[in-house]
N, C-alpha and C. Protein backbone atom coordinates (compact mmCIF):
# COMPACT_ATOMS: atom_id res chain seq x y z
N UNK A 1 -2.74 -5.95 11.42
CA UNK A 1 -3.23 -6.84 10.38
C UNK A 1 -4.06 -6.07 9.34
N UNK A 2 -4.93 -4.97 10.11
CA UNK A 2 -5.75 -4.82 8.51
C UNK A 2 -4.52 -3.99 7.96
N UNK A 3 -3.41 -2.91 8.29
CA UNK A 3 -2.70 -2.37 6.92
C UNK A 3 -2.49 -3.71 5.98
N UNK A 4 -1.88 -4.24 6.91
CA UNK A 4 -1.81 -5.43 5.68
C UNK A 4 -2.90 -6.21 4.80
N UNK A 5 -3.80 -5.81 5.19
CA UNK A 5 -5.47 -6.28 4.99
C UNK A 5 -5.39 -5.24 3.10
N UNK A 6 -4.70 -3.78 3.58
CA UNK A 6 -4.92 -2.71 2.69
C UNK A 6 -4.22 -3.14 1.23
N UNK A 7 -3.46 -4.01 1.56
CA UNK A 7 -2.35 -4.19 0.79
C UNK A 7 -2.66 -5.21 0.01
N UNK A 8 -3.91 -5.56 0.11
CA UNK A 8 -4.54 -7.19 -1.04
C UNK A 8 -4.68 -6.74 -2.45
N UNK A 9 -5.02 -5.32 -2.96
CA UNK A 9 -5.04 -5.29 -4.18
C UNK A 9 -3.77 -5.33 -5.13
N UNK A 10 -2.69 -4.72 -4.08
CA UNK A 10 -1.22 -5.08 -4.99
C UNK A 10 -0.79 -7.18 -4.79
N UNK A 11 -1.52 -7.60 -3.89
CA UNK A 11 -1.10 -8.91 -3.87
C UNK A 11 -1.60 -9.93 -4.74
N UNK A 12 -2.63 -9.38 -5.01
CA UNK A 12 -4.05 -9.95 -6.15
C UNK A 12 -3.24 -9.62 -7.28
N UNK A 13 -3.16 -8.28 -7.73
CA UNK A 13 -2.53 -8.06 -8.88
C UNK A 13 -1.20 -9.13 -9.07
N UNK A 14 -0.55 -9.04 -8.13
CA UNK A 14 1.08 -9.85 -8.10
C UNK A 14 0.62 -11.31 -9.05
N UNK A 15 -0.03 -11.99 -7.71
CA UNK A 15 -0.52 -13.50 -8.24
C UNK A 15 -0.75 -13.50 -9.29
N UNK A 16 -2.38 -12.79 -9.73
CA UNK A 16 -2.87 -13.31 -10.96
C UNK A 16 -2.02 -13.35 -12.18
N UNK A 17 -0.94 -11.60 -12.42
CA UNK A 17 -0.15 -10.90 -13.23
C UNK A 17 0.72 -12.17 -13.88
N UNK A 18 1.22 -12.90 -12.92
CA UNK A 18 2.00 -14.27 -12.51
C UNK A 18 1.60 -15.10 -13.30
N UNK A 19 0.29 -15.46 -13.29
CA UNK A 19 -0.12 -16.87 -13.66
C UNK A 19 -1.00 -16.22 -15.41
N UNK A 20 -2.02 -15.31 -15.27
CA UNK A 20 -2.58 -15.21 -16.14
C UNK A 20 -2.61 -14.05 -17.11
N UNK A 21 -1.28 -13.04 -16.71
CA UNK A 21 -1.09 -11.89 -17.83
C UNK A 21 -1.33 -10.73 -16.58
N UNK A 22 -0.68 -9.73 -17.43
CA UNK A 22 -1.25 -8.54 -17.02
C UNK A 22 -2.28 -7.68 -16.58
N UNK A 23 -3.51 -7.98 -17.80
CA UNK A 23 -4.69 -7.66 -17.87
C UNK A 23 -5.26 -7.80 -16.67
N UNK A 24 -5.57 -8.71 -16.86
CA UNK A 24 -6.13 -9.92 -15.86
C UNK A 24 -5.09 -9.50 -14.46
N UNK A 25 -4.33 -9.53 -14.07
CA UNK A 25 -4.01 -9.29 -12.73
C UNK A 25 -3.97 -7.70 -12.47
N UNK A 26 -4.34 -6.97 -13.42
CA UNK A 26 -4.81 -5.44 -12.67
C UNK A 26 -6.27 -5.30 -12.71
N UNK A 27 -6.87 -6.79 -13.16
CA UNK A 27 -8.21 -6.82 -13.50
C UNK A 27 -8.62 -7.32 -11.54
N UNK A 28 -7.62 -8.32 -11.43
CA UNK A 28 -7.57 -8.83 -10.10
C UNK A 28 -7.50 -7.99 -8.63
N UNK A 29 -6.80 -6.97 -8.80
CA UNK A 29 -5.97 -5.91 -7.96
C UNK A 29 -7.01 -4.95 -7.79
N UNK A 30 -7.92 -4.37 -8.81
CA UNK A 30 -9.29 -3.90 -8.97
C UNK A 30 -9.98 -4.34 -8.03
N UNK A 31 -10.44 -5.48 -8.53
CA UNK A 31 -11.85 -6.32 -7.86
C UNK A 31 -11.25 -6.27 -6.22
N UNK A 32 -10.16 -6.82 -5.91
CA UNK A 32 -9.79 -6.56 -4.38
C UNK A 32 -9.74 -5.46 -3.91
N UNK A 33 -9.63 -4.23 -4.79
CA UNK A 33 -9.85 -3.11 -4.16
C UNK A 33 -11.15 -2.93 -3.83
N UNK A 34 -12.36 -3.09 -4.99
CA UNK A 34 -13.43 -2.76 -4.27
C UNK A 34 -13.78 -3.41 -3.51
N UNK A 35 -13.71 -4.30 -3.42
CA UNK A 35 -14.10 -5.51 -2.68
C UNK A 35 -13.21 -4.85 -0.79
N UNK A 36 -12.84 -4.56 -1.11
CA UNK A 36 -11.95 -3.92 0.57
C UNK A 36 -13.18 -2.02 0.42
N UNK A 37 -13.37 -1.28 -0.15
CA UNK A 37 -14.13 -0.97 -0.24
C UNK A 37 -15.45 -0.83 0.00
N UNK A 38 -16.06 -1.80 -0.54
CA UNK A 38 -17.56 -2.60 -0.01
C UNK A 38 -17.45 -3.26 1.34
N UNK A 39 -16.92 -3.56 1.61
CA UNK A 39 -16.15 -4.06 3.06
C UNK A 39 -16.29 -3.28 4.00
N UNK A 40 -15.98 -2.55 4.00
CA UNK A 40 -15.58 -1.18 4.57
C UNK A 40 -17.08 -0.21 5.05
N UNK A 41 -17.56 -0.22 3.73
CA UNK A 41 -18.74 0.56 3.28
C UNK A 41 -20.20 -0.11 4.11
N UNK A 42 -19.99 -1.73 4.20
CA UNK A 42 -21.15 -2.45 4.98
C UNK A 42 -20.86 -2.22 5.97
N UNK A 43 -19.89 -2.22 6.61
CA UNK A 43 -19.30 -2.79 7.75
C UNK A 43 -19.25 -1.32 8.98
N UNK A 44 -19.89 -0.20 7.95
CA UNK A 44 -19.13 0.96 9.05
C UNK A 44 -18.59 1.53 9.22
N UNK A 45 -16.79 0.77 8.26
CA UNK A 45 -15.90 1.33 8.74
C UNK A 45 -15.45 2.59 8.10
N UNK A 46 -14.08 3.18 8.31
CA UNK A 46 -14.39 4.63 7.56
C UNK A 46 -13.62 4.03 6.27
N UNK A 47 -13.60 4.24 5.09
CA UNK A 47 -12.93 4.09 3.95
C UNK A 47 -11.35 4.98 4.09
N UNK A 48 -10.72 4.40 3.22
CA UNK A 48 -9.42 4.79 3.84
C UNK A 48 -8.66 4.65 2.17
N UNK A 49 -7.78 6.46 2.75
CA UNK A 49 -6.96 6.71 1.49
C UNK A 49 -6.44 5.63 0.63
N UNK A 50 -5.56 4.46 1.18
CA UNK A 50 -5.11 3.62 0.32
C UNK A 50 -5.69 2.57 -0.60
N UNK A 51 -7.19 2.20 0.11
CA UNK A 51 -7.92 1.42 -0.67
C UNK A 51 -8.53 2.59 -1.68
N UNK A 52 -9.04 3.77 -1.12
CA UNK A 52 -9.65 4.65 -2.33
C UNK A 52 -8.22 4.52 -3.48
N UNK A 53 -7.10 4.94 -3.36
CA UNK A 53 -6.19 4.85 -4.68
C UNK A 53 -5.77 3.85 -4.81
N UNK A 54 -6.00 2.49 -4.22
CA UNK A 54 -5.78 1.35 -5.11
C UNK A 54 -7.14 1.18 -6.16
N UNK A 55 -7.96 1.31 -5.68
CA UNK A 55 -8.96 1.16 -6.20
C UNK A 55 -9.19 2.08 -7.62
N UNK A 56 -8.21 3.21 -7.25
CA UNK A 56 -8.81 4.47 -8.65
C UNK A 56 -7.54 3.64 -9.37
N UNK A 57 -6.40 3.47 -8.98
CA UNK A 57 -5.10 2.91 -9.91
C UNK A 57 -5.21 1.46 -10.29
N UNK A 58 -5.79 0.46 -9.32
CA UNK A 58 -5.97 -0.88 -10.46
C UNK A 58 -7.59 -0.62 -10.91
N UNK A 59 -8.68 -0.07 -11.43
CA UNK A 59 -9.49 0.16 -11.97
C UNK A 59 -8.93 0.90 -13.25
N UNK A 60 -8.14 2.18 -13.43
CA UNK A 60 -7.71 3.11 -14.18
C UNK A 60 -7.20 2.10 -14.95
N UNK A 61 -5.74 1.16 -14.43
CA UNK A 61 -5.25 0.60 -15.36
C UNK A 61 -5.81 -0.41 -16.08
N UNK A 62 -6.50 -1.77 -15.18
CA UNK A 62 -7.45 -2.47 -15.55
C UNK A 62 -8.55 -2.31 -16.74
N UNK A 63 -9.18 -0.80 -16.56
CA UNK A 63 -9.93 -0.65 -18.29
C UNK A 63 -9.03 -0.28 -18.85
N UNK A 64 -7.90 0.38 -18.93
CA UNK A 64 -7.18 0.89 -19.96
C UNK A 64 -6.68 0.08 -20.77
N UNK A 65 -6.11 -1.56 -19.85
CA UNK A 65 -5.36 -2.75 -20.35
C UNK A 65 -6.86 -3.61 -21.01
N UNK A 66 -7.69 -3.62 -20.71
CA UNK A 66 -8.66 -4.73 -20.97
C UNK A 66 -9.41 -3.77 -22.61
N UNK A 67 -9.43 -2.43 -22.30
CA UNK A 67 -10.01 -1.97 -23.43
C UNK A 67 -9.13 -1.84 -24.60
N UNK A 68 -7.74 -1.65 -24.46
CA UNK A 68 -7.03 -1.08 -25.37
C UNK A 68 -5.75 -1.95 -25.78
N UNK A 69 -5.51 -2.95 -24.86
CA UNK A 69 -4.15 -4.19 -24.95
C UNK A 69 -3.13 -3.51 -25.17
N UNK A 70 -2.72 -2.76 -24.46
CA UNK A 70 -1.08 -2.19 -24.64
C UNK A 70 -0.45 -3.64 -24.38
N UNK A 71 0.82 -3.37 -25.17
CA UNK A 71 1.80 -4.69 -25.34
C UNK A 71 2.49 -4.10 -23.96
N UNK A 72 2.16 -3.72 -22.66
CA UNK A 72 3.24 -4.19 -21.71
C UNK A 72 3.55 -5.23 -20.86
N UNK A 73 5.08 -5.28 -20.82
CA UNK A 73 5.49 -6.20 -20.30
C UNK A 73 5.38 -5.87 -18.87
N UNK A 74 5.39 -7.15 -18.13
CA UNK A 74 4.93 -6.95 -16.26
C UNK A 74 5.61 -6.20 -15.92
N UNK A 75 7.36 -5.95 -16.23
CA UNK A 75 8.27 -5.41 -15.60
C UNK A 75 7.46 -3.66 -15.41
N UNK A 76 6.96 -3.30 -17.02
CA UNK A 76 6.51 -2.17 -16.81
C UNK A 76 5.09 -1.81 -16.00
N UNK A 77 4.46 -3.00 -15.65
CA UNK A 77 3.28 -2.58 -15.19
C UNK A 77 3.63 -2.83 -13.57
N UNK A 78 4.78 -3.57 -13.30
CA UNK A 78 4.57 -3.26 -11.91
C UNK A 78 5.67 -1.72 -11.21
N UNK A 79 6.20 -1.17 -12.61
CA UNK A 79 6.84 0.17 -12.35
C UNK A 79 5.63 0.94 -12.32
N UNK A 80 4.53 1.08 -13.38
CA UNK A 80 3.16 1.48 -12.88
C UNK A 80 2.49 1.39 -11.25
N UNK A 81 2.17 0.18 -11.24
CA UNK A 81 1.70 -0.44 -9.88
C UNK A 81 2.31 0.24 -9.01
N UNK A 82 3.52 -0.12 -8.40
CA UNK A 82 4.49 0.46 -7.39
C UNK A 82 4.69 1.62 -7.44
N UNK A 83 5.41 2.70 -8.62
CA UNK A 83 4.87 3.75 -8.64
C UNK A 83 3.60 4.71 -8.39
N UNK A 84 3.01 4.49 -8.98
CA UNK A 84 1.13 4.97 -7.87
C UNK A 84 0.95 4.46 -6.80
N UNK A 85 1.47 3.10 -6.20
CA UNK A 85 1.65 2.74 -4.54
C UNK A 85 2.22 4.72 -3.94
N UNK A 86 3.12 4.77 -4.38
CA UNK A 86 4.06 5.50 -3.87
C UNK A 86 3.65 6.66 -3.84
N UNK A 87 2.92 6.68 -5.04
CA UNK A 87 2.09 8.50 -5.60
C UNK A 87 1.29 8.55 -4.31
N UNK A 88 0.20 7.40 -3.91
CA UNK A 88 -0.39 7.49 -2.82
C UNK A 88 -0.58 7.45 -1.79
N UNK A 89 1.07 6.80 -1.26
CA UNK A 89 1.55 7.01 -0.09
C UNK A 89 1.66 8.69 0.15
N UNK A 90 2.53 9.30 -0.56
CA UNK A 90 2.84 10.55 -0.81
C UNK A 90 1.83 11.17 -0.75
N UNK A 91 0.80 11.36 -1.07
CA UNK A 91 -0.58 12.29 -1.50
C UNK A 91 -1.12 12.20 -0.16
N UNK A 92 -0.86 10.92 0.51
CA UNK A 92 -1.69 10.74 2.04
C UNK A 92 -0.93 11.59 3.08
N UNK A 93 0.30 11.37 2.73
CA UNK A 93 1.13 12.71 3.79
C UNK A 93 0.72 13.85 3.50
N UNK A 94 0.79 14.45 1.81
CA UNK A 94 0.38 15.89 1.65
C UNK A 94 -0.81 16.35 1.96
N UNK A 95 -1.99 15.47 2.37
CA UNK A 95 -3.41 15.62 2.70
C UNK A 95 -3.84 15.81 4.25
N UNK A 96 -2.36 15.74 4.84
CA UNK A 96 -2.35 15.66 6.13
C UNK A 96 -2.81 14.62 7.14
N UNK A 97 -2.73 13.24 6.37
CA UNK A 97 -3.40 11.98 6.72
C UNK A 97 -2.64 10.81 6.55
N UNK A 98 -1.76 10.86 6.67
CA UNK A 98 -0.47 9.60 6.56
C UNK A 98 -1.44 8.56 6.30
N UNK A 99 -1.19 7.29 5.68
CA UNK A 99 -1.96 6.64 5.45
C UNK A 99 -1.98 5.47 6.36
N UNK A 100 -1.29 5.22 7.60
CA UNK A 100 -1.05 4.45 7.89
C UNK A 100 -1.78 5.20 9.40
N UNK A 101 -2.33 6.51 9.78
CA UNK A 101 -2.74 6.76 10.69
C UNK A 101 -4.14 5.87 10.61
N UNK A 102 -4.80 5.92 9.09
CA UNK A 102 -6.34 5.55 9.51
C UNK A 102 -6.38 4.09 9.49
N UNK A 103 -5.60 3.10 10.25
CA UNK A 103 -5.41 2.14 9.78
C UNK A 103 -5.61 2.08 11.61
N UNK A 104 -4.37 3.00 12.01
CA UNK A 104 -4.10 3.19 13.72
C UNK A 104 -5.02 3.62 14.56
N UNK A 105 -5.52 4.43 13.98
CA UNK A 105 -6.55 4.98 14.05
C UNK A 105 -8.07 3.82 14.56
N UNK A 106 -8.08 2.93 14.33
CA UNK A 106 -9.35 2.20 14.38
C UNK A 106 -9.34 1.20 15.50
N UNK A 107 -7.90 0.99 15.83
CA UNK A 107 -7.72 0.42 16.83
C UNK A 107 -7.13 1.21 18.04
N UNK A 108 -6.87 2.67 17.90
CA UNK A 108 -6.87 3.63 19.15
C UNK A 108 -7.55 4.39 19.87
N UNK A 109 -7.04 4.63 21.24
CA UNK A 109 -8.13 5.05 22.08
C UNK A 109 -8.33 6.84 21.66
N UNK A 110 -9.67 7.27 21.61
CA UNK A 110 -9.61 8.58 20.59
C UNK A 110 -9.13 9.36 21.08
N UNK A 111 -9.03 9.43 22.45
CA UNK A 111 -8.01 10.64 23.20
C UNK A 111 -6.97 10.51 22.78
N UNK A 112 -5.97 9.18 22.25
CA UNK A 112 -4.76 9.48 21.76
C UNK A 112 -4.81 9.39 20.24
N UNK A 113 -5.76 9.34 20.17
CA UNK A 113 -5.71 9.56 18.27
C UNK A 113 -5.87 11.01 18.11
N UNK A 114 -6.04 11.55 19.23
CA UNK A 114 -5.89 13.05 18.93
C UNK A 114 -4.78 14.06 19.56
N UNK A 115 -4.21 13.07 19.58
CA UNK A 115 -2.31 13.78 20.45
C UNK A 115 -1.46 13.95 19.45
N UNK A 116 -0.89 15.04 19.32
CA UNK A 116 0.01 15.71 18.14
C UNK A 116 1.19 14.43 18.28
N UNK A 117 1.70 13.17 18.92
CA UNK A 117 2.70 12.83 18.92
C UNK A 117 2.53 11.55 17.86
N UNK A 118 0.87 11.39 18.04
CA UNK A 118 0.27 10.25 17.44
C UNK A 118 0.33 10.41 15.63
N UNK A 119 -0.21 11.50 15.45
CA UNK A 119 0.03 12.26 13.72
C UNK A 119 1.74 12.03 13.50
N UNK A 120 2.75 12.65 14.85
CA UNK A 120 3.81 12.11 14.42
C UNK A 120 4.35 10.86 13.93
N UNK A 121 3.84 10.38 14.79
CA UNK A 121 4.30 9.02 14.90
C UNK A 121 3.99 8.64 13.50
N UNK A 122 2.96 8.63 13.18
CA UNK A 122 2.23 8.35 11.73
C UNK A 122 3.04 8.83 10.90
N UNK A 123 3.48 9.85 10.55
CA UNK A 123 4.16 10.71 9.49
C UNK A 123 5.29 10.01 9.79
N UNK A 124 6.41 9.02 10.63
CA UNK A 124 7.32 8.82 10.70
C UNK A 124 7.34 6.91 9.88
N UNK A 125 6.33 6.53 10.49
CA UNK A 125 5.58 5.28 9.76
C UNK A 125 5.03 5.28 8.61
N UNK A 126 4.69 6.16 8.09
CA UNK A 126 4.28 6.25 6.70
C UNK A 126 5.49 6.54 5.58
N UNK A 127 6.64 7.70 6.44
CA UNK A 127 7.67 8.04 5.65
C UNK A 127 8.32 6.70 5.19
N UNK A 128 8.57 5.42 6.27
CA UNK A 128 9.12 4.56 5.97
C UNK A 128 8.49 3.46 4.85
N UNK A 129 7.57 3.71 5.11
CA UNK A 129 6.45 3.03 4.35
C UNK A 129 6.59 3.61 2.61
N UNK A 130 7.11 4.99 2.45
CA UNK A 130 6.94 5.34 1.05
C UNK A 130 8.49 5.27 0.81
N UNK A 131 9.78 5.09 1.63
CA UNK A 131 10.74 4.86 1.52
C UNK A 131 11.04 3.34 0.67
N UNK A 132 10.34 2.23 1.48
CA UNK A 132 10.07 1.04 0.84
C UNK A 132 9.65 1.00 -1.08
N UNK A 133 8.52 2.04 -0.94
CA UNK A 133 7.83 1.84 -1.84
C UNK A 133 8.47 2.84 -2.90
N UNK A 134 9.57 3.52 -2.62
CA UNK A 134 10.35 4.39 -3.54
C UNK A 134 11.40 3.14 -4.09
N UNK A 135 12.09 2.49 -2.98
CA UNK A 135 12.87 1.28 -3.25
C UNK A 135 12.34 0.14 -4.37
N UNK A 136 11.07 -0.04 -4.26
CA UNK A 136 10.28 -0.94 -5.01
C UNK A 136 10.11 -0.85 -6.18
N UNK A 137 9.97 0.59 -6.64
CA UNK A 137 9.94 1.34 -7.76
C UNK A 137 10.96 1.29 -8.29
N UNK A 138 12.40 1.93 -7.89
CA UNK A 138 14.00 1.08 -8.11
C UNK A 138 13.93 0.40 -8.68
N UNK A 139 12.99 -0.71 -7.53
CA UNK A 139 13.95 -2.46 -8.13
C UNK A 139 12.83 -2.86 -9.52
N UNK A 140 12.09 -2.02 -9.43
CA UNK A 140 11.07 -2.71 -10.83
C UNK A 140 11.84 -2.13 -12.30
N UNK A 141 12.80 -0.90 -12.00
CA UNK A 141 13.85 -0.55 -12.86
C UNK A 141 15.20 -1.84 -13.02
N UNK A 142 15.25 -1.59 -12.17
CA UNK A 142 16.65 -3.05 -11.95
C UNK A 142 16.65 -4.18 -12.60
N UNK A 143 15.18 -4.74 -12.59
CA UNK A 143 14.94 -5.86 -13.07
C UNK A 143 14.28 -5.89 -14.11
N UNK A 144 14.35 -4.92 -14.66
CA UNK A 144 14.99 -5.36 -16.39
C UNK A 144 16.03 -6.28 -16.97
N UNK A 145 16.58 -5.79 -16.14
CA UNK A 145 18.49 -6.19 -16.27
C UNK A 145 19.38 -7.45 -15.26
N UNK A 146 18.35 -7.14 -13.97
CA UNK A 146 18.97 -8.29 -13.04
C UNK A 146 17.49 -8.72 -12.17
N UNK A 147 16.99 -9.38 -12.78
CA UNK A 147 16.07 -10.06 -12.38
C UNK A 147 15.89 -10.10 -10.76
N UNK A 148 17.10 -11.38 -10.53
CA UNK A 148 17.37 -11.59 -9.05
C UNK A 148 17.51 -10.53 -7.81
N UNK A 149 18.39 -9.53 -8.63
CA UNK A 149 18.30 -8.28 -7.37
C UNK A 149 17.38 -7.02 -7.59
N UNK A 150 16.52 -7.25 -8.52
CA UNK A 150 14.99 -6.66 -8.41
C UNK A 150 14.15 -7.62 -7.28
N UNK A 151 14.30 -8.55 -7.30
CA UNK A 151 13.35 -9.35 -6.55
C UNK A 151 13.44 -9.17 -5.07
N UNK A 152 15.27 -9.31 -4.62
CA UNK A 152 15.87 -8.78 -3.21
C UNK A 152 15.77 -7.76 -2.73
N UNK A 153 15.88 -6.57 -3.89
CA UNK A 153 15.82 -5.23 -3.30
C UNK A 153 14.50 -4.92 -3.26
N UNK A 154 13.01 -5.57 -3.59
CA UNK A 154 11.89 -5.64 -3.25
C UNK A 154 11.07 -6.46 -2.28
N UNK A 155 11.95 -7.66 -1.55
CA UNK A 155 11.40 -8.06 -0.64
C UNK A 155 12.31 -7.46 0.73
N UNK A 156 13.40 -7.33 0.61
CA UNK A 156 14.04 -6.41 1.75
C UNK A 156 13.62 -4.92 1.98
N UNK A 157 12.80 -4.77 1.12
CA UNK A 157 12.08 -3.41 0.93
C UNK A 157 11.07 -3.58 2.28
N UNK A 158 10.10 -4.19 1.91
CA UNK A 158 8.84 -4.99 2.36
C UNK A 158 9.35 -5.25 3.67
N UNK A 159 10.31 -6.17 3.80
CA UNK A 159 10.85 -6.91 5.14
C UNK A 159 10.91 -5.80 5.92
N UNK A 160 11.61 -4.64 5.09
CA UNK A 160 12.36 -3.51 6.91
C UNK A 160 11.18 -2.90 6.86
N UNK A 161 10.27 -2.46 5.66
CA UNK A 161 9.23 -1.35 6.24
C UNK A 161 8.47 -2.49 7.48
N UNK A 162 7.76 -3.82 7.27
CA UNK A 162 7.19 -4.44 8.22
C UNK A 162 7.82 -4.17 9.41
N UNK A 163 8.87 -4.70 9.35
CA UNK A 163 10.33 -4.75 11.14
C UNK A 163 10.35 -3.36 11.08
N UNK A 164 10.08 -2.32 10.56
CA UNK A 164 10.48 -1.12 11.22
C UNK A 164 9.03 -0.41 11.77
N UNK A 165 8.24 -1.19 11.43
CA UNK A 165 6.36 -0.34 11.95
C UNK A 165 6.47 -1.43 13.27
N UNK A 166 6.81 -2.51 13.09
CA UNK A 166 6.62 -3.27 14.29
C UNK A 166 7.02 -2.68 15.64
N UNK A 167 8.21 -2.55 14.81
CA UNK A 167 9.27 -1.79 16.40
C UNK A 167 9.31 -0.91 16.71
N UNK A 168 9.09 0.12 15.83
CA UNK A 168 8.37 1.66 16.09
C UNK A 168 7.27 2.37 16.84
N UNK A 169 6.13 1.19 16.19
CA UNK A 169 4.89 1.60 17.20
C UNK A 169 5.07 0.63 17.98
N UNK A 170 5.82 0.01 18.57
CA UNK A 170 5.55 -0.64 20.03
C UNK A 170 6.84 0.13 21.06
N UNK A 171 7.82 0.65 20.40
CA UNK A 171 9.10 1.57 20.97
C UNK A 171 8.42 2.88 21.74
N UNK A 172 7.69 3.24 20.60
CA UNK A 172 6.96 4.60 20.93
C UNK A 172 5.56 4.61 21.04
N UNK A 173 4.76 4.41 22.59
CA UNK A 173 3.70 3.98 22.40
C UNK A 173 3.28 6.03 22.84
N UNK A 174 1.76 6.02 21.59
CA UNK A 174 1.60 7.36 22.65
C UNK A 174 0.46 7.15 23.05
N UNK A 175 -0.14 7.86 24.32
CA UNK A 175 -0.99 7.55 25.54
C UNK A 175 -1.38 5.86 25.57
N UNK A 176 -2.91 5.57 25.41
CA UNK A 176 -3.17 4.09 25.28
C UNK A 176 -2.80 3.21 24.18
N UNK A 177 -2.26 4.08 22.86
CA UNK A 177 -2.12 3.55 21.79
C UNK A 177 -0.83 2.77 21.88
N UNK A 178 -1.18 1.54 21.16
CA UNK A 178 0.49 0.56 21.42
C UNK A 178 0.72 0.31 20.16
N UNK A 179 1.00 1.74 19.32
CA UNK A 179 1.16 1.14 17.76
C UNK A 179 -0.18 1.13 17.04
N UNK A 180 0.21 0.39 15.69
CA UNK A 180 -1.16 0.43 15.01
C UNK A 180 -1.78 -0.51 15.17
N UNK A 181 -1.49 -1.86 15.91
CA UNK A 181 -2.68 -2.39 16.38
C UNK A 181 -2.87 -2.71 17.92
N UNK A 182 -4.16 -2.84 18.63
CA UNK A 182 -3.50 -3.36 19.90
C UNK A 182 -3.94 -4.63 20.22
């Protein structure tokens, strides 16, 4: 639940983008980032790659759109959005921190958060995870042109990365860890 917890600033952005413009829904996607942030920060917990770059990417865009009103259309801001999803999926593998370990991480026992099979496992869950989010990026191209199968090839995106972390970390449990949550 919390990866999905991680994932409120692209959902904030979605909604608001929806109802009240652009601006305003990377203005939205922001505030949920810090707000998961501050969260985090009271609470203890360790701050974690994906909220730090949601937070630098709907902040970045958020003043850029609120100070300066570029005329873009959503299609292009959620090729933005989804694209830097993806930049920071990517950056979390190259940092040697899949982003989906520190997520596993909080709910595993530390002896197996420190088993080389567990980092695997992660790097294999995260790959799928930026596979999705390469797809997403696609379909925000697509739907320029075909609305409807931008929308499919972005929730079937979503659908298999979920069904494929589900079944993955419970297929392959390593030591006490049963996946990323237990």
């Amino acid at each position: 639940m919390n990866l999905l917890l991680g994932f409120l600033p692209f959902l904030a952005f979605a909604v608001v983008a929806h109802v009240a413009g652009t601006a305003h829904g990377l203005a939205a996607g922001a505030l949920a980032a810090f707000a998961l942030l501050v969260r985090d920060a009271m609470t203890g917990r360790h701050i974690k790659l994906l909220e730090i770059g949601a937070a630098i990417l709907f902040g970045g865009l958020a003043l850029y759109a609120l100070r300066s009103g570029p005329d873009w259309s959503l299609a292009h801001v959620r090729l933005l959005v989804d694209g830097g999803l993806l930049a920071i999926v990517l950056a979390s593998m190259l940092v040697r921190m899949p982003f989906t370990m520190q997520y596993a991480a909080e709910r595993g026992a530390p002896e197996a958060v420190r088993h080389p099979a567990f980092l695997r496992k992660n790097y294999v869950i995260t790959a799928c995870w930026a596979a999705a989010f390469g797809v997403m990026t696609l379909a925000d191209i697509v739907m320029e042109n075909h609305a409807k199968a931008g929308v499919a090839l972005t929730v079937a995106a979503l659908w298999g990365a979920v069904k494929f972390t589900e079944r993955y970390a419970r297929a392959r449990p390593v030591g006490t860890v049963v996946g990323v949550e237990r």
